[in-house]
Protein backbone atom coordinates (compact mmCIF):
# COMPACT_ATOMS: atom_id res chain seq x y z
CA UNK A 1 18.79 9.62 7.20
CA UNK A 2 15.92 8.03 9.09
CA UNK A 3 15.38 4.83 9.38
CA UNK A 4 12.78 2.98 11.29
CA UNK A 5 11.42 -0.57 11.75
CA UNK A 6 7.63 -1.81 11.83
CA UNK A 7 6.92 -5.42 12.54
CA UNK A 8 3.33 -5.40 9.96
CA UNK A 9 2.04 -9.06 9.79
CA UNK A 10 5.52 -10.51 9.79
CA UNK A 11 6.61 -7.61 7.70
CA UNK A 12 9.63 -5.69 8.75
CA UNK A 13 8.78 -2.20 6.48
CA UNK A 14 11.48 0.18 7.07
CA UNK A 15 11.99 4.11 5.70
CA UNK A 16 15.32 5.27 4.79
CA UNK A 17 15.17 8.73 4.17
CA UNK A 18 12.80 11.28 3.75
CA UNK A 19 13.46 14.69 2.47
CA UNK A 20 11.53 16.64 5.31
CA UNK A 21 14.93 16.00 7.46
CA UNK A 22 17.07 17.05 4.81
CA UNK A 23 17.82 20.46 3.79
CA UNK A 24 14.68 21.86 1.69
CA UNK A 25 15.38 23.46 -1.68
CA UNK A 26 17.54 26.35 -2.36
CA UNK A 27 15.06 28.25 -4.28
CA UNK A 28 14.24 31.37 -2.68
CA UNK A 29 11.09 32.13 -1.20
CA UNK A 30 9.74 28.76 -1.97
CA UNK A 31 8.28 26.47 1.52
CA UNK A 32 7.52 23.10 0.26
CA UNK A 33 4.30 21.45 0.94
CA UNK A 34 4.11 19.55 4.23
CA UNK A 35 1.61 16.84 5.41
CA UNK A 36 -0.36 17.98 8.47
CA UNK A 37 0.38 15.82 10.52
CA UNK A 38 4.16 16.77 10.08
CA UNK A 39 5.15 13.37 10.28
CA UNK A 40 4.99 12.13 7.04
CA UNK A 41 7.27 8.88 8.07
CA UNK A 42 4.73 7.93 10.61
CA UNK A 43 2.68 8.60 8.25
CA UNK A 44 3.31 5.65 5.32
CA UNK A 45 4.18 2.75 8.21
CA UNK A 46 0.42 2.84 9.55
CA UNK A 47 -0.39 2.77 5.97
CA UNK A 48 1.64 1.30 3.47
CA UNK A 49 1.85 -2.60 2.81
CA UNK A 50 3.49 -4.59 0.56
CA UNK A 51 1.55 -6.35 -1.82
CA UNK A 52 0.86 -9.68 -0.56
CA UNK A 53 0.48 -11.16 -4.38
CA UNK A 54 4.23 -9.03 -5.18
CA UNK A 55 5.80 -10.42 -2.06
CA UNK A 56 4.69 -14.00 -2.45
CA UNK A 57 6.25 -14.37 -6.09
CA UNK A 58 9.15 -12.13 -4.92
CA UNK A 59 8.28 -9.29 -6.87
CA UNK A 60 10.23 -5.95 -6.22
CA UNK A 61 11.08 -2.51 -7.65
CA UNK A 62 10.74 1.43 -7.26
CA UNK A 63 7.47 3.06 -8.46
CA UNK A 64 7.56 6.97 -9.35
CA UNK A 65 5.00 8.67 -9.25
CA UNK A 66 4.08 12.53 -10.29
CA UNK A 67 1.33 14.07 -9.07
CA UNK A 68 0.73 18.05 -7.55
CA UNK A 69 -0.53 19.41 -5.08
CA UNK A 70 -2.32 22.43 -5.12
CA UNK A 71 -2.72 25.40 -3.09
CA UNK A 72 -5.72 23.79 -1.68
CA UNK A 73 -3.83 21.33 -0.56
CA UNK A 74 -5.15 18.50 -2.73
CA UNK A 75 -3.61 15.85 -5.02
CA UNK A 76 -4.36 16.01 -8.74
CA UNK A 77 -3.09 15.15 -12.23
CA UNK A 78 -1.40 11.59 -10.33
CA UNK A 79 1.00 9.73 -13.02
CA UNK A 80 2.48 7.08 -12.56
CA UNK A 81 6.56 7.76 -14.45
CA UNK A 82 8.03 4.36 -13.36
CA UNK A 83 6.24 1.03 -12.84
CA UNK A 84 7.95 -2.42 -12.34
CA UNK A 85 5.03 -3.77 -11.92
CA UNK A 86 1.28 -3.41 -11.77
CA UNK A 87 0.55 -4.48 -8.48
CA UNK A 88 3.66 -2.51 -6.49
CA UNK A 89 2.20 0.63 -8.34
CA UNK A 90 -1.56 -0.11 -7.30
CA UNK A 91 -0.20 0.39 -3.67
CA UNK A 92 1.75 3.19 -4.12
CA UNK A 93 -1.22 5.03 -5.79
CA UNK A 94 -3.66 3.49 -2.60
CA UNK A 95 -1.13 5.06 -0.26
CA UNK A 96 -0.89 8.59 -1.80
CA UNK A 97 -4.28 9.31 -2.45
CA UNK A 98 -4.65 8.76 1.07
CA UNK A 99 -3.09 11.70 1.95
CA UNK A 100 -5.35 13.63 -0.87
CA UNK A 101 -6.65 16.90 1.64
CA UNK A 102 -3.70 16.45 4.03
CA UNK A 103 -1.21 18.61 2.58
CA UNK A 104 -0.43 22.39 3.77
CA UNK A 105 -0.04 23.92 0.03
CA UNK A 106 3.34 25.30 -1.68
CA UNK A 107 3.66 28.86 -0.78
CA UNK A 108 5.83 31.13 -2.62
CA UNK A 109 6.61 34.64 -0.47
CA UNK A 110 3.92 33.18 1.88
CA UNK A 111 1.38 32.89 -0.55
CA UNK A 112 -0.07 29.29 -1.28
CA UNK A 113 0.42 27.81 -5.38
CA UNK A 114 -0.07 25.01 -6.83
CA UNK A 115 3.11 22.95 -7.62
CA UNK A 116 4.05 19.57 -9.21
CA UNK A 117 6.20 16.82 -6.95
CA UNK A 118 7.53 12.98 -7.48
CA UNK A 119 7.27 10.76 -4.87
CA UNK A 120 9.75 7.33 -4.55
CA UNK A 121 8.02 3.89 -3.41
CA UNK A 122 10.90 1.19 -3.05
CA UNK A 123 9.54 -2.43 -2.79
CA UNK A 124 12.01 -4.66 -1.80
CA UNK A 125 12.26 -8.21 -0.40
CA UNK A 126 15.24 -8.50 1.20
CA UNK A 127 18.06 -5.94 2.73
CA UNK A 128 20.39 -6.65 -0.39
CA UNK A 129 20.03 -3.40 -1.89
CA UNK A 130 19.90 -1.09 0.99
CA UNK A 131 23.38 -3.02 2.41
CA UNK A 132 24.92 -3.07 -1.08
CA UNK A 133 23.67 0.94 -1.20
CA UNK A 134 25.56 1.25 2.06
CA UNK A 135 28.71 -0.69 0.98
CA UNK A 136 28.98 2.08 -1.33
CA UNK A 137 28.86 5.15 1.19
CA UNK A 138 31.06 3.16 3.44
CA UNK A 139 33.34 3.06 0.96
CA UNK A 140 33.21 6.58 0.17
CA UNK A 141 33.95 7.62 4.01
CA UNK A 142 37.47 5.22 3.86
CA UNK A 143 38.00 7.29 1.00
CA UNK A 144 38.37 4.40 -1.88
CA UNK A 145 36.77 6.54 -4.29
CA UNK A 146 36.70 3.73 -7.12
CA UNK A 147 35.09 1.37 -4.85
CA UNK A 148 32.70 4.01 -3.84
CA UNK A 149 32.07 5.59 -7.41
CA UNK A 150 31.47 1.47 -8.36
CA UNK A 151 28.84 0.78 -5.73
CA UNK A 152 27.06 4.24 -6.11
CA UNK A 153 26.49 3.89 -10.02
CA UNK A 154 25.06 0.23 -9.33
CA UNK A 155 22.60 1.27 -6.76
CA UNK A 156 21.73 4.61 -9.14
CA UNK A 157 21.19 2.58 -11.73
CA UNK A 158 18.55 0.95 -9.26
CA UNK A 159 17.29 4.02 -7.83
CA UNK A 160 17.91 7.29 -9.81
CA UNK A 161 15.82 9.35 -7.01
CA UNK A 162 18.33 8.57 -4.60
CA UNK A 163 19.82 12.32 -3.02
CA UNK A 164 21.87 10.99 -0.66
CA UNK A 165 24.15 9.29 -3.79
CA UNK A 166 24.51 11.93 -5.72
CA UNK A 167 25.27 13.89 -2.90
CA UNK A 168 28.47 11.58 -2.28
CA UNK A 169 28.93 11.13 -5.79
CA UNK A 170 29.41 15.18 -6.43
CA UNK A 171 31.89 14.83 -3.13
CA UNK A 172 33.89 12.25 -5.28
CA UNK A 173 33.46 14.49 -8.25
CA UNK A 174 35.03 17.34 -6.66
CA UNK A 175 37.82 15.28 -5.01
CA UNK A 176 38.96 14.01 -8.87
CA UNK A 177 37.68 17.57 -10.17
CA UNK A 178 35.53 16.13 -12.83
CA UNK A 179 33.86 19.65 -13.85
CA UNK A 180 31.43 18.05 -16.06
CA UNK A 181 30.13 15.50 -13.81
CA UNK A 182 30.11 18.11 -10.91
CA UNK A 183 27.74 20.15 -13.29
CA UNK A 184 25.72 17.10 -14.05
CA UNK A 185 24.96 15.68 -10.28
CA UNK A 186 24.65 19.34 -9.12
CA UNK A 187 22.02 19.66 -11.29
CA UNK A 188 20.38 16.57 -10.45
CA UNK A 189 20.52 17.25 -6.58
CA UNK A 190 19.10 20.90 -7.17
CA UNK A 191 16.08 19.21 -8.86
CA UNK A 192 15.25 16.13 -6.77
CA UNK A 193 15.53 18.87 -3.52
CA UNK A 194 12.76 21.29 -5.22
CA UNK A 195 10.44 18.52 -6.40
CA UNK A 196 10.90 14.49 -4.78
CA UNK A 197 8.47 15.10 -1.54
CA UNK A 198 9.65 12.12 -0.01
CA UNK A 199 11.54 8.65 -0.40
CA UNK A 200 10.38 5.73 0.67
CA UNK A 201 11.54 2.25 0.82
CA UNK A 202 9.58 -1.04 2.33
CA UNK A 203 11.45 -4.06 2.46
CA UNK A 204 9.85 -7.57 3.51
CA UNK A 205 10.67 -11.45 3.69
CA UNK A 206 8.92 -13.17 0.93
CA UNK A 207 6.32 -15.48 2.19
CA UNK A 208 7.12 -19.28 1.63
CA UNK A 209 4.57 -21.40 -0.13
């Protein structure tokens, strides 16, 4: 996980994960696209900002958005799957379509395609949900699955794009051998790893009035 901190007009914006660090999808043949840059991280913190109208009346949530990218490397047929609210979405549109020309294509057996992604803009105004997201890994590594299996559903419930959970949630699984549930998350992982480009999360202080 990779997690980094931006001071932005008395904004702390931090990342936690993005899935170019993680292991890429299991599908044979199949590169993911890239941006060109090859730092997509660096990428969103000289670009993204949280919504100065959202952050004053302490507005937060995750935005989805599906879009693809073709083998030209361009961004079309945008849509916008989950939207807490109008504004956080508006920036979270702004901030892709900047990268509209940037991308190195798909490529299946070397050959560039088109292919559809999701991308994961979290807007929040305080730490509370990454540290309560953390309580429940934390809890996973002391091994108090209940605790852990608790905490993780809560922050899913939040965030249902989040890898890293299910990840420790199909651990948990396995340990209880839960066959159905094992099926169900490893599912779930297999898909977000072939088509959630990357995972973002901003979080900022909400500006007094």
């Amino acid at each position: 996980m990779t997690k980094i901190y931006l001071p932005l007009l008395f904004v702390s914006t931090f990342f936690l994960r993005s899935l170019y660090s993680q292991n890429l999808p299991v599908t044979q043949n199949i590169e993911m696209a890239k941006i060109k840059s090859g730092d997509i991280i660096k990428f969103f913190g000289e670009n993204i900002r949280y919504p100065s109208n959202a952050l004053m009346d302490n507005i937060e949530g995750i935005v989805i958005i599906g879009f693809r990218i073709t083998k030209d490397g361009l961004i079309d047929s945008i849509q916008v799957i989950k939207n807490p609210n109008q504004n956080l979405s508006l920036e979270a549109l702004r901030v892709l379509d900047k990268t509209n020309g940037l991308w190195i294509p798909t490529k299946s057996n070397g050959i560039p395609i088109d292919k559809n992604y999701i991308a994961s803009f979290g807007f929040f105004t305080s730490s509370k949900y990454y540290d309560s997201r953390n309580k429940g890994l934390n809890y996973f590594k002391k091994g108090d699955y209940n605790k852990a299996l608790s905490s993780i559903n809560k922050s899913l419930a939040i965030d249902e794009y989040d890898t890293k959970l299910y990840e420790t949630r199909l651990a948990i699984y396995k340990n209880l051998n839960d066959v159905e549930s094992i099926k169900r998350d490893s599912a779930k992982i297999d898909y977000l790893k072939r088509n959630l480009i990357t995972s973002i999360f901003v979080t900022a202080m909400p500006v007094r009035r």
